[in-house]
Protein backbone atom coordinates (compact mmCIF):
# COMPACT_ATOMS: atom_id res chain seq x y z
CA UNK A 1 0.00 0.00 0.00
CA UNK A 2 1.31 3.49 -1.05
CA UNK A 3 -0.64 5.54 1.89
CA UNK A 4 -3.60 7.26 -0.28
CA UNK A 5 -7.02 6.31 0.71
CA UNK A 6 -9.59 5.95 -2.29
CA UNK A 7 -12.50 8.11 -2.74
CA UNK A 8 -15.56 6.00 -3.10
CA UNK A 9 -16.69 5.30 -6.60
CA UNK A 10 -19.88 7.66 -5.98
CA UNK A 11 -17.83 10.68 -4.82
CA UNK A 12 -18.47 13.75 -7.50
CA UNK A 13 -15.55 14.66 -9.28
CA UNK A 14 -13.53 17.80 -7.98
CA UNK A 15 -13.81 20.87 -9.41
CA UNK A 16 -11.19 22.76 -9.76
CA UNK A 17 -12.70 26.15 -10.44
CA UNK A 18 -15.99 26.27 -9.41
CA UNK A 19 -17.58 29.64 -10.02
CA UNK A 20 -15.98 29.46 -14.23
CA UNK A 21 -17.51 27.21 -16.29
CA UNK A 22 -15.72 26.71 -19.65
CA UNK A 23 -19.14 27.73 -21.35
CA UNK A 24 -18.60 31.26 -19.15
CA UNK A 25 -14.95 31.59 -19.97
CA UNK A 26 -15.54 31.10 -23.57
CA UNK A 27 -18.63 33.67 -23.78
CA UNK A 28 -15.92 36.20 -21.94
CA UNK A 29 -13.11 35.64 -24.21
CA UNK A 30 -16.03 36.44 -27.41
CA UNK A 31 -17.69 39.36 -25.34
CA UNK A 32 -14.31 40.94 -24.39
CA UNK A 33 -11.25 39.49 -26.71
CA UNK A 34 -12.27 41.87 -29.68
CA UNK A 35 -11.87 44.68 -26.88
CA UNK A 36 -8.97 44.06 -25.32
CA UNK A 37 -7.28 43.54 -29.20
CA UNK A 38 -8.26 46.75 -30.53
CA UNK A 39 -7.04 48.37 -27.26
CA UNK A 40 -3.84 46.89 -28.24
CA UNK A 41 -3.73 47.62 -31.40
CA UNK A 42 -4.48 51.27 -30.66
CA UNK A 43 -1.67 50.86 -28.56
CA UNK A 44 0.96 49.66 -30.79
CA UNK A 45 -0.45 52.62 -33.33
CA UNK A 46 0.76 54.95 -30.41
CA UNK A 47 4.42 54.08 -30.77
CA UNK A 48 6.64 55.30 -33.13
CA UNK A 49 4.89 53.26 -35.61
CA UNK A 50 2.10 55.65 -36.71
CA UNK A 51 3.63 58.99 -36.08
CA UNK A 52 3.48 61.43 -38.28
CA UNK A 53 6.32 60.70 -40.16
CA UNK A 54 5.39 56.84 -40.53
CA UNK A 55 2.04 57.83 -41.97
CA UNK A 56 2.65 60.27 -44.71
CA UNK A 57 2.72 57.33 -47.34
CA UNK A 58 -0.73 57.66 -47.06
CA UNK A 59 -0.28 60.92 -49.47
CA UNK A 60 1.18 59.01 -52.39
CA UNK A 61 -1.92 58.83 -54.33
CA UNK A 62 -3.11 62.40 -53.66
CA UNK A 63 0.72 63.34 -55.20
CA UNK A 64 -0.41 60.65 -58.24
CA UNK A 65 -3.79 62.14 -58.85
CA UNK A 66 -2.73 66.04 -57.96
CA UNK A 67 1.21 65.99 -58.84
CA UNK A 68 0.60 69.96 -58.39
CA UNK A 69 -0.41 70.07 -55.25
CA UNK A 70 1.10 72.60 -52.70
CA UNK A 71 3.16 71.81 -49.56
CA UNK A 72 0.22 73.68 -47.91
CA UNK A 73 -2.21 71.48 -49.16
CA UNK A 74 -0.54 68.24 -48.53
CA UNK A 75 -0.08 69.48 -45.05
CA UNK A 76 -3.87 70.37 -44.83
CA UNK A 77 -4.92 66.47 -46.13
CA UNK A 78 -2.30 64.69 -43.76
CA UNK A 79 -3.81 66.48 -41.13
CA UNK A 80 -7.31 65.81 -41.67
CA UNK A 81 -6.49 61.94 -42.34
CA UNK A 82 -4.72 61.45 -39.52
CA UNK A 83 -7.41 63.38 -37.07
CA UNK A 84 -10.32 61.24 -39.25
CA UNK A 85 -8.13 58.32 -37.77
CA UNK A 86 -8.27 58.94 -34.24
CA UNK A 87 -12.29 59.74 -34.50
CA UNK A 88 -12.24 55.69 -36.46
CA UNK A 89 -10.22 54.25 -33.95
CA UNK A 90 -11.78 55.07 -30.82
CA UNK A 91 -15.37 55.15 -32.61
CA UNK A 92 -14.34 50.75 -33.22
CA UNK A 93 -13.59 51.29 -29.41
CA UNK A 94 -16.36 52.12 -28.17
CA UNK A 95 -18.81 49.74 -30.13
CA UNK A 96 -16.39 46.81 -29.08
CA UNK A 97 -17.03 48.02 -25.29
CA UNK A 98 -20.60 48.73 -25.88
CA UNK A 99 -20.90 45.20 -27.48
CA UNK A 100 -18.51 44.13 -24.36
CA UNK A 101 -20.92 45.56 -21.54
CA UNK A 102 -24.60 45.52 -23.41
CA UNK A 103 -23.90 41.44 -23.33
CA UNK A 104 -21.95 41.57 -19.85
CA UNK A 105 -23.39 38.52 -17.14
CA UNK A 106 -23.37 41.78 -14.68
CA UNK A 107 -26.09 43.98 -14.33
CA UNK A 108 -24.90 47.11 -13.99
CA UNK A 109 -22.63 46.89 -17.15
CA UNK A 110 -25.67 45.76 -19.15
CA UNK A 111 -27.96 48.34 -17.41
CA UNK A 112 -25.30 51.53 -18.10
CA UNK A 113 -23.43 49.83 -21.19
CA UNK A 114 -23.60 53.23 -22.62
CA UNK A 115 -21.46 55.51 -20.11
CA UNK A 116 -19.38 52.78 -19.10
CA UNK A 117 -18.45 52.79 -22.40
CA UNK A 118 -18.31 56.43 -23.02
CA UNK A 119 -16.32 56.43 -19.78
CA UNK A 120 -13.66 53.80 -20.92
CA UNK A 121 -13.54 55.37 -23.61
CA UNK A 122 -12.34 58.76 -22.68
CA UNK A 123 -10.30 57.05 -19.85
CA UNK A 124 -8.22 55.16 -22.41
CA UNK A 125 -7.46 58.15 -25.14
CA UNK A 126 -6.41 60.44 -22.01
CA UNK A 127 -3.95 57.36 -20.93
CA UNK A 128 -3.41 56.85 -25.14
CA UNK A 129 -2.10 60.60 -25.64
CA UNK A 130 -0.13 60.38 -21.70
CA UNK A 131 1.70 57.28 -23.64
CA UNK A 132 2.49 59.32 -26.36
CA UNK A 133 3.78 61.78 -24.13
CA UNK A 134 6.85 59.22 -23.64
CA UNK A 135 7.30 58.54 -27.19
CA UNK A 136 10.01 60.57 -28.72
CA UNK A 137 8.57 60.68 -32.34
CA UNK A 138 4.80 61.05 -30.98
CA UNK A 139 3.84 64.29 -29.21
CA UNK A 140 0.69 64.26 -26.34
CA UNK A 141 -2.64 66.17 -27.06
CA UNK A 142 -5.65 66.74 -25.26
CA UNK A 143 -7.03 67.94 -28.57
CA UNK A 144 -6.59 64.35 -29.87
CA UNK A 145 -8.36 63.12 -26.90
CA UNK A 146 -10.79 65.57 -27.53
CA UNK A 147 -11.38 63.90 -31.21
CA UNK A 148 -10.78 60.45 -30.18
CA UNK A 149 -13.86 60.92 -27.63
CA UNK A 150 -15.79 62.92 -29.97
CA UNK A 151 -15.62 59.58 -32.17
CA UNK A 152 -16.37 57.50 -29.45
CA UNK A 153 -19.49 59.89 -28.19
CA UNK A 154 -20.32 59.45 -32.20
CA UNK A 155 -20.64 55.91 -32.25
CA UNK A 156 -22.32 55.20 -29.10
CA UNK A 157 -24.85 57.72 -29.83
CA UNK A 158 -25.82 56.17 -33.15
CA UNK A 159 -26.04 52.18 -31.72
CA UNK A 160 -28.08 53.84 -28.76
CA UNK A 161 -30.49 55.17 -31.79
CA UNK A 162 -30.68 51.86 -33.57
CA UNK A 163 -31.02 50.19 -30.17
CA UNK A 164 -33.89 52.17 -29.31
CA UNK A 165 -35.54 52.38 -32.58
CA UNK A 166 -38.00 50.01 -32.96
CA UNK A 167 -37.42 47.19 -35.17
CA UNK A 168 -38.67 47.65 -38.60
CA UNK A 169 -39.37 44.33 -40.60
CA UNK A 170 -38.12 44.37 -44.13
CA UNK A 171 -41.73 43.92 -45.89
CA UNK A 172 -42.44 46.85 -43.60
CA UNK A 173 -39.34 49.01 -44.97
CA UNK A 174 -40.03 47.89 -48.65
CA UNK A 175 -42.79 49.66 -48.72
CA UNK A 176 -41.57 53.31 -47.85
């Protein structure tokens, strides 16, 4: 005999964890994966990679289809490229956290998916521009966190619309 005593044959197995089911850890993984990527991703973007410098290429086909084009003018369309980025970026954000929280097995984030997301949100682009703050090629805004909420806001506010809105069958919307 080694020492061990054996359980009897009827004994229920042990569980190891049990308050997670795998059924729960997979439906959390699917609610909040797509978040937590994107936050990364926005991230990585927040490094040297996507500075200013990095994302001029974008201009090669305005300089093909306007070889004429001013300095100025260049300037002006980087600009407003790289601004309609941060309003895209954090506007994916915030429907990946609204998706995140409206589906959430807690209450409260279901109940208020809509400020909790706003508030992530603008909690994340303030912590986004004090990264770039440390980022020698990257210089810190508020103004960008002012867009990057602004885009956020933006996309909330729509899905709260459609949310709301009652649901229109397509027969229904054929006829209009």
């Amino acid at each position: 005999m080694t020492g061990f005593t054996r359980l009897p044959s009827n004994t229920p197995p042990i569980n190891k964890a049990p308050f997670v089911s795998s059924d729960t850890t997979h439906h959390r993984l699917s609610r909040y994966g797509p978040l937590v990527v994107w936050a990364a991703l926005i991230f990585i973007g927040s490094s040297s990679v996507l500075s200013g410098s990095n994302t001029a290429v974008v201009l090669r086909p305005v300089l093909w289809l306007f070889p004429h084009a001013s300095e100025a003018t260049l300037a002006t369309i980087h600009f407003i490229v790289r601004k309609a980025g941060h309003l895209t970026e954090y506007a994916i954000l915030a429907l990946l956290a609204a998706r995140a929280f409206r589906t959430s097995s807690h209450e409260l984030l279901r109940n208020r998916w809509f400020w909790i997301s706003l508030l992530f949100v603008v909690a994340y682009s303030l912590s986004d521009e004090f990264h770039q703050s440390f980022v020698p090629s990257r210089t810190a805004s508020i103004y960008d966190s002012m867009i990057d909420s602004v885009g956020g806001l933006t996309a909330l506010v729509l899905l709260a619309i459609r949310v709301r809105s009652p649901s229109v069958s397509k027969g229904e919307s054929a006829k209009h």
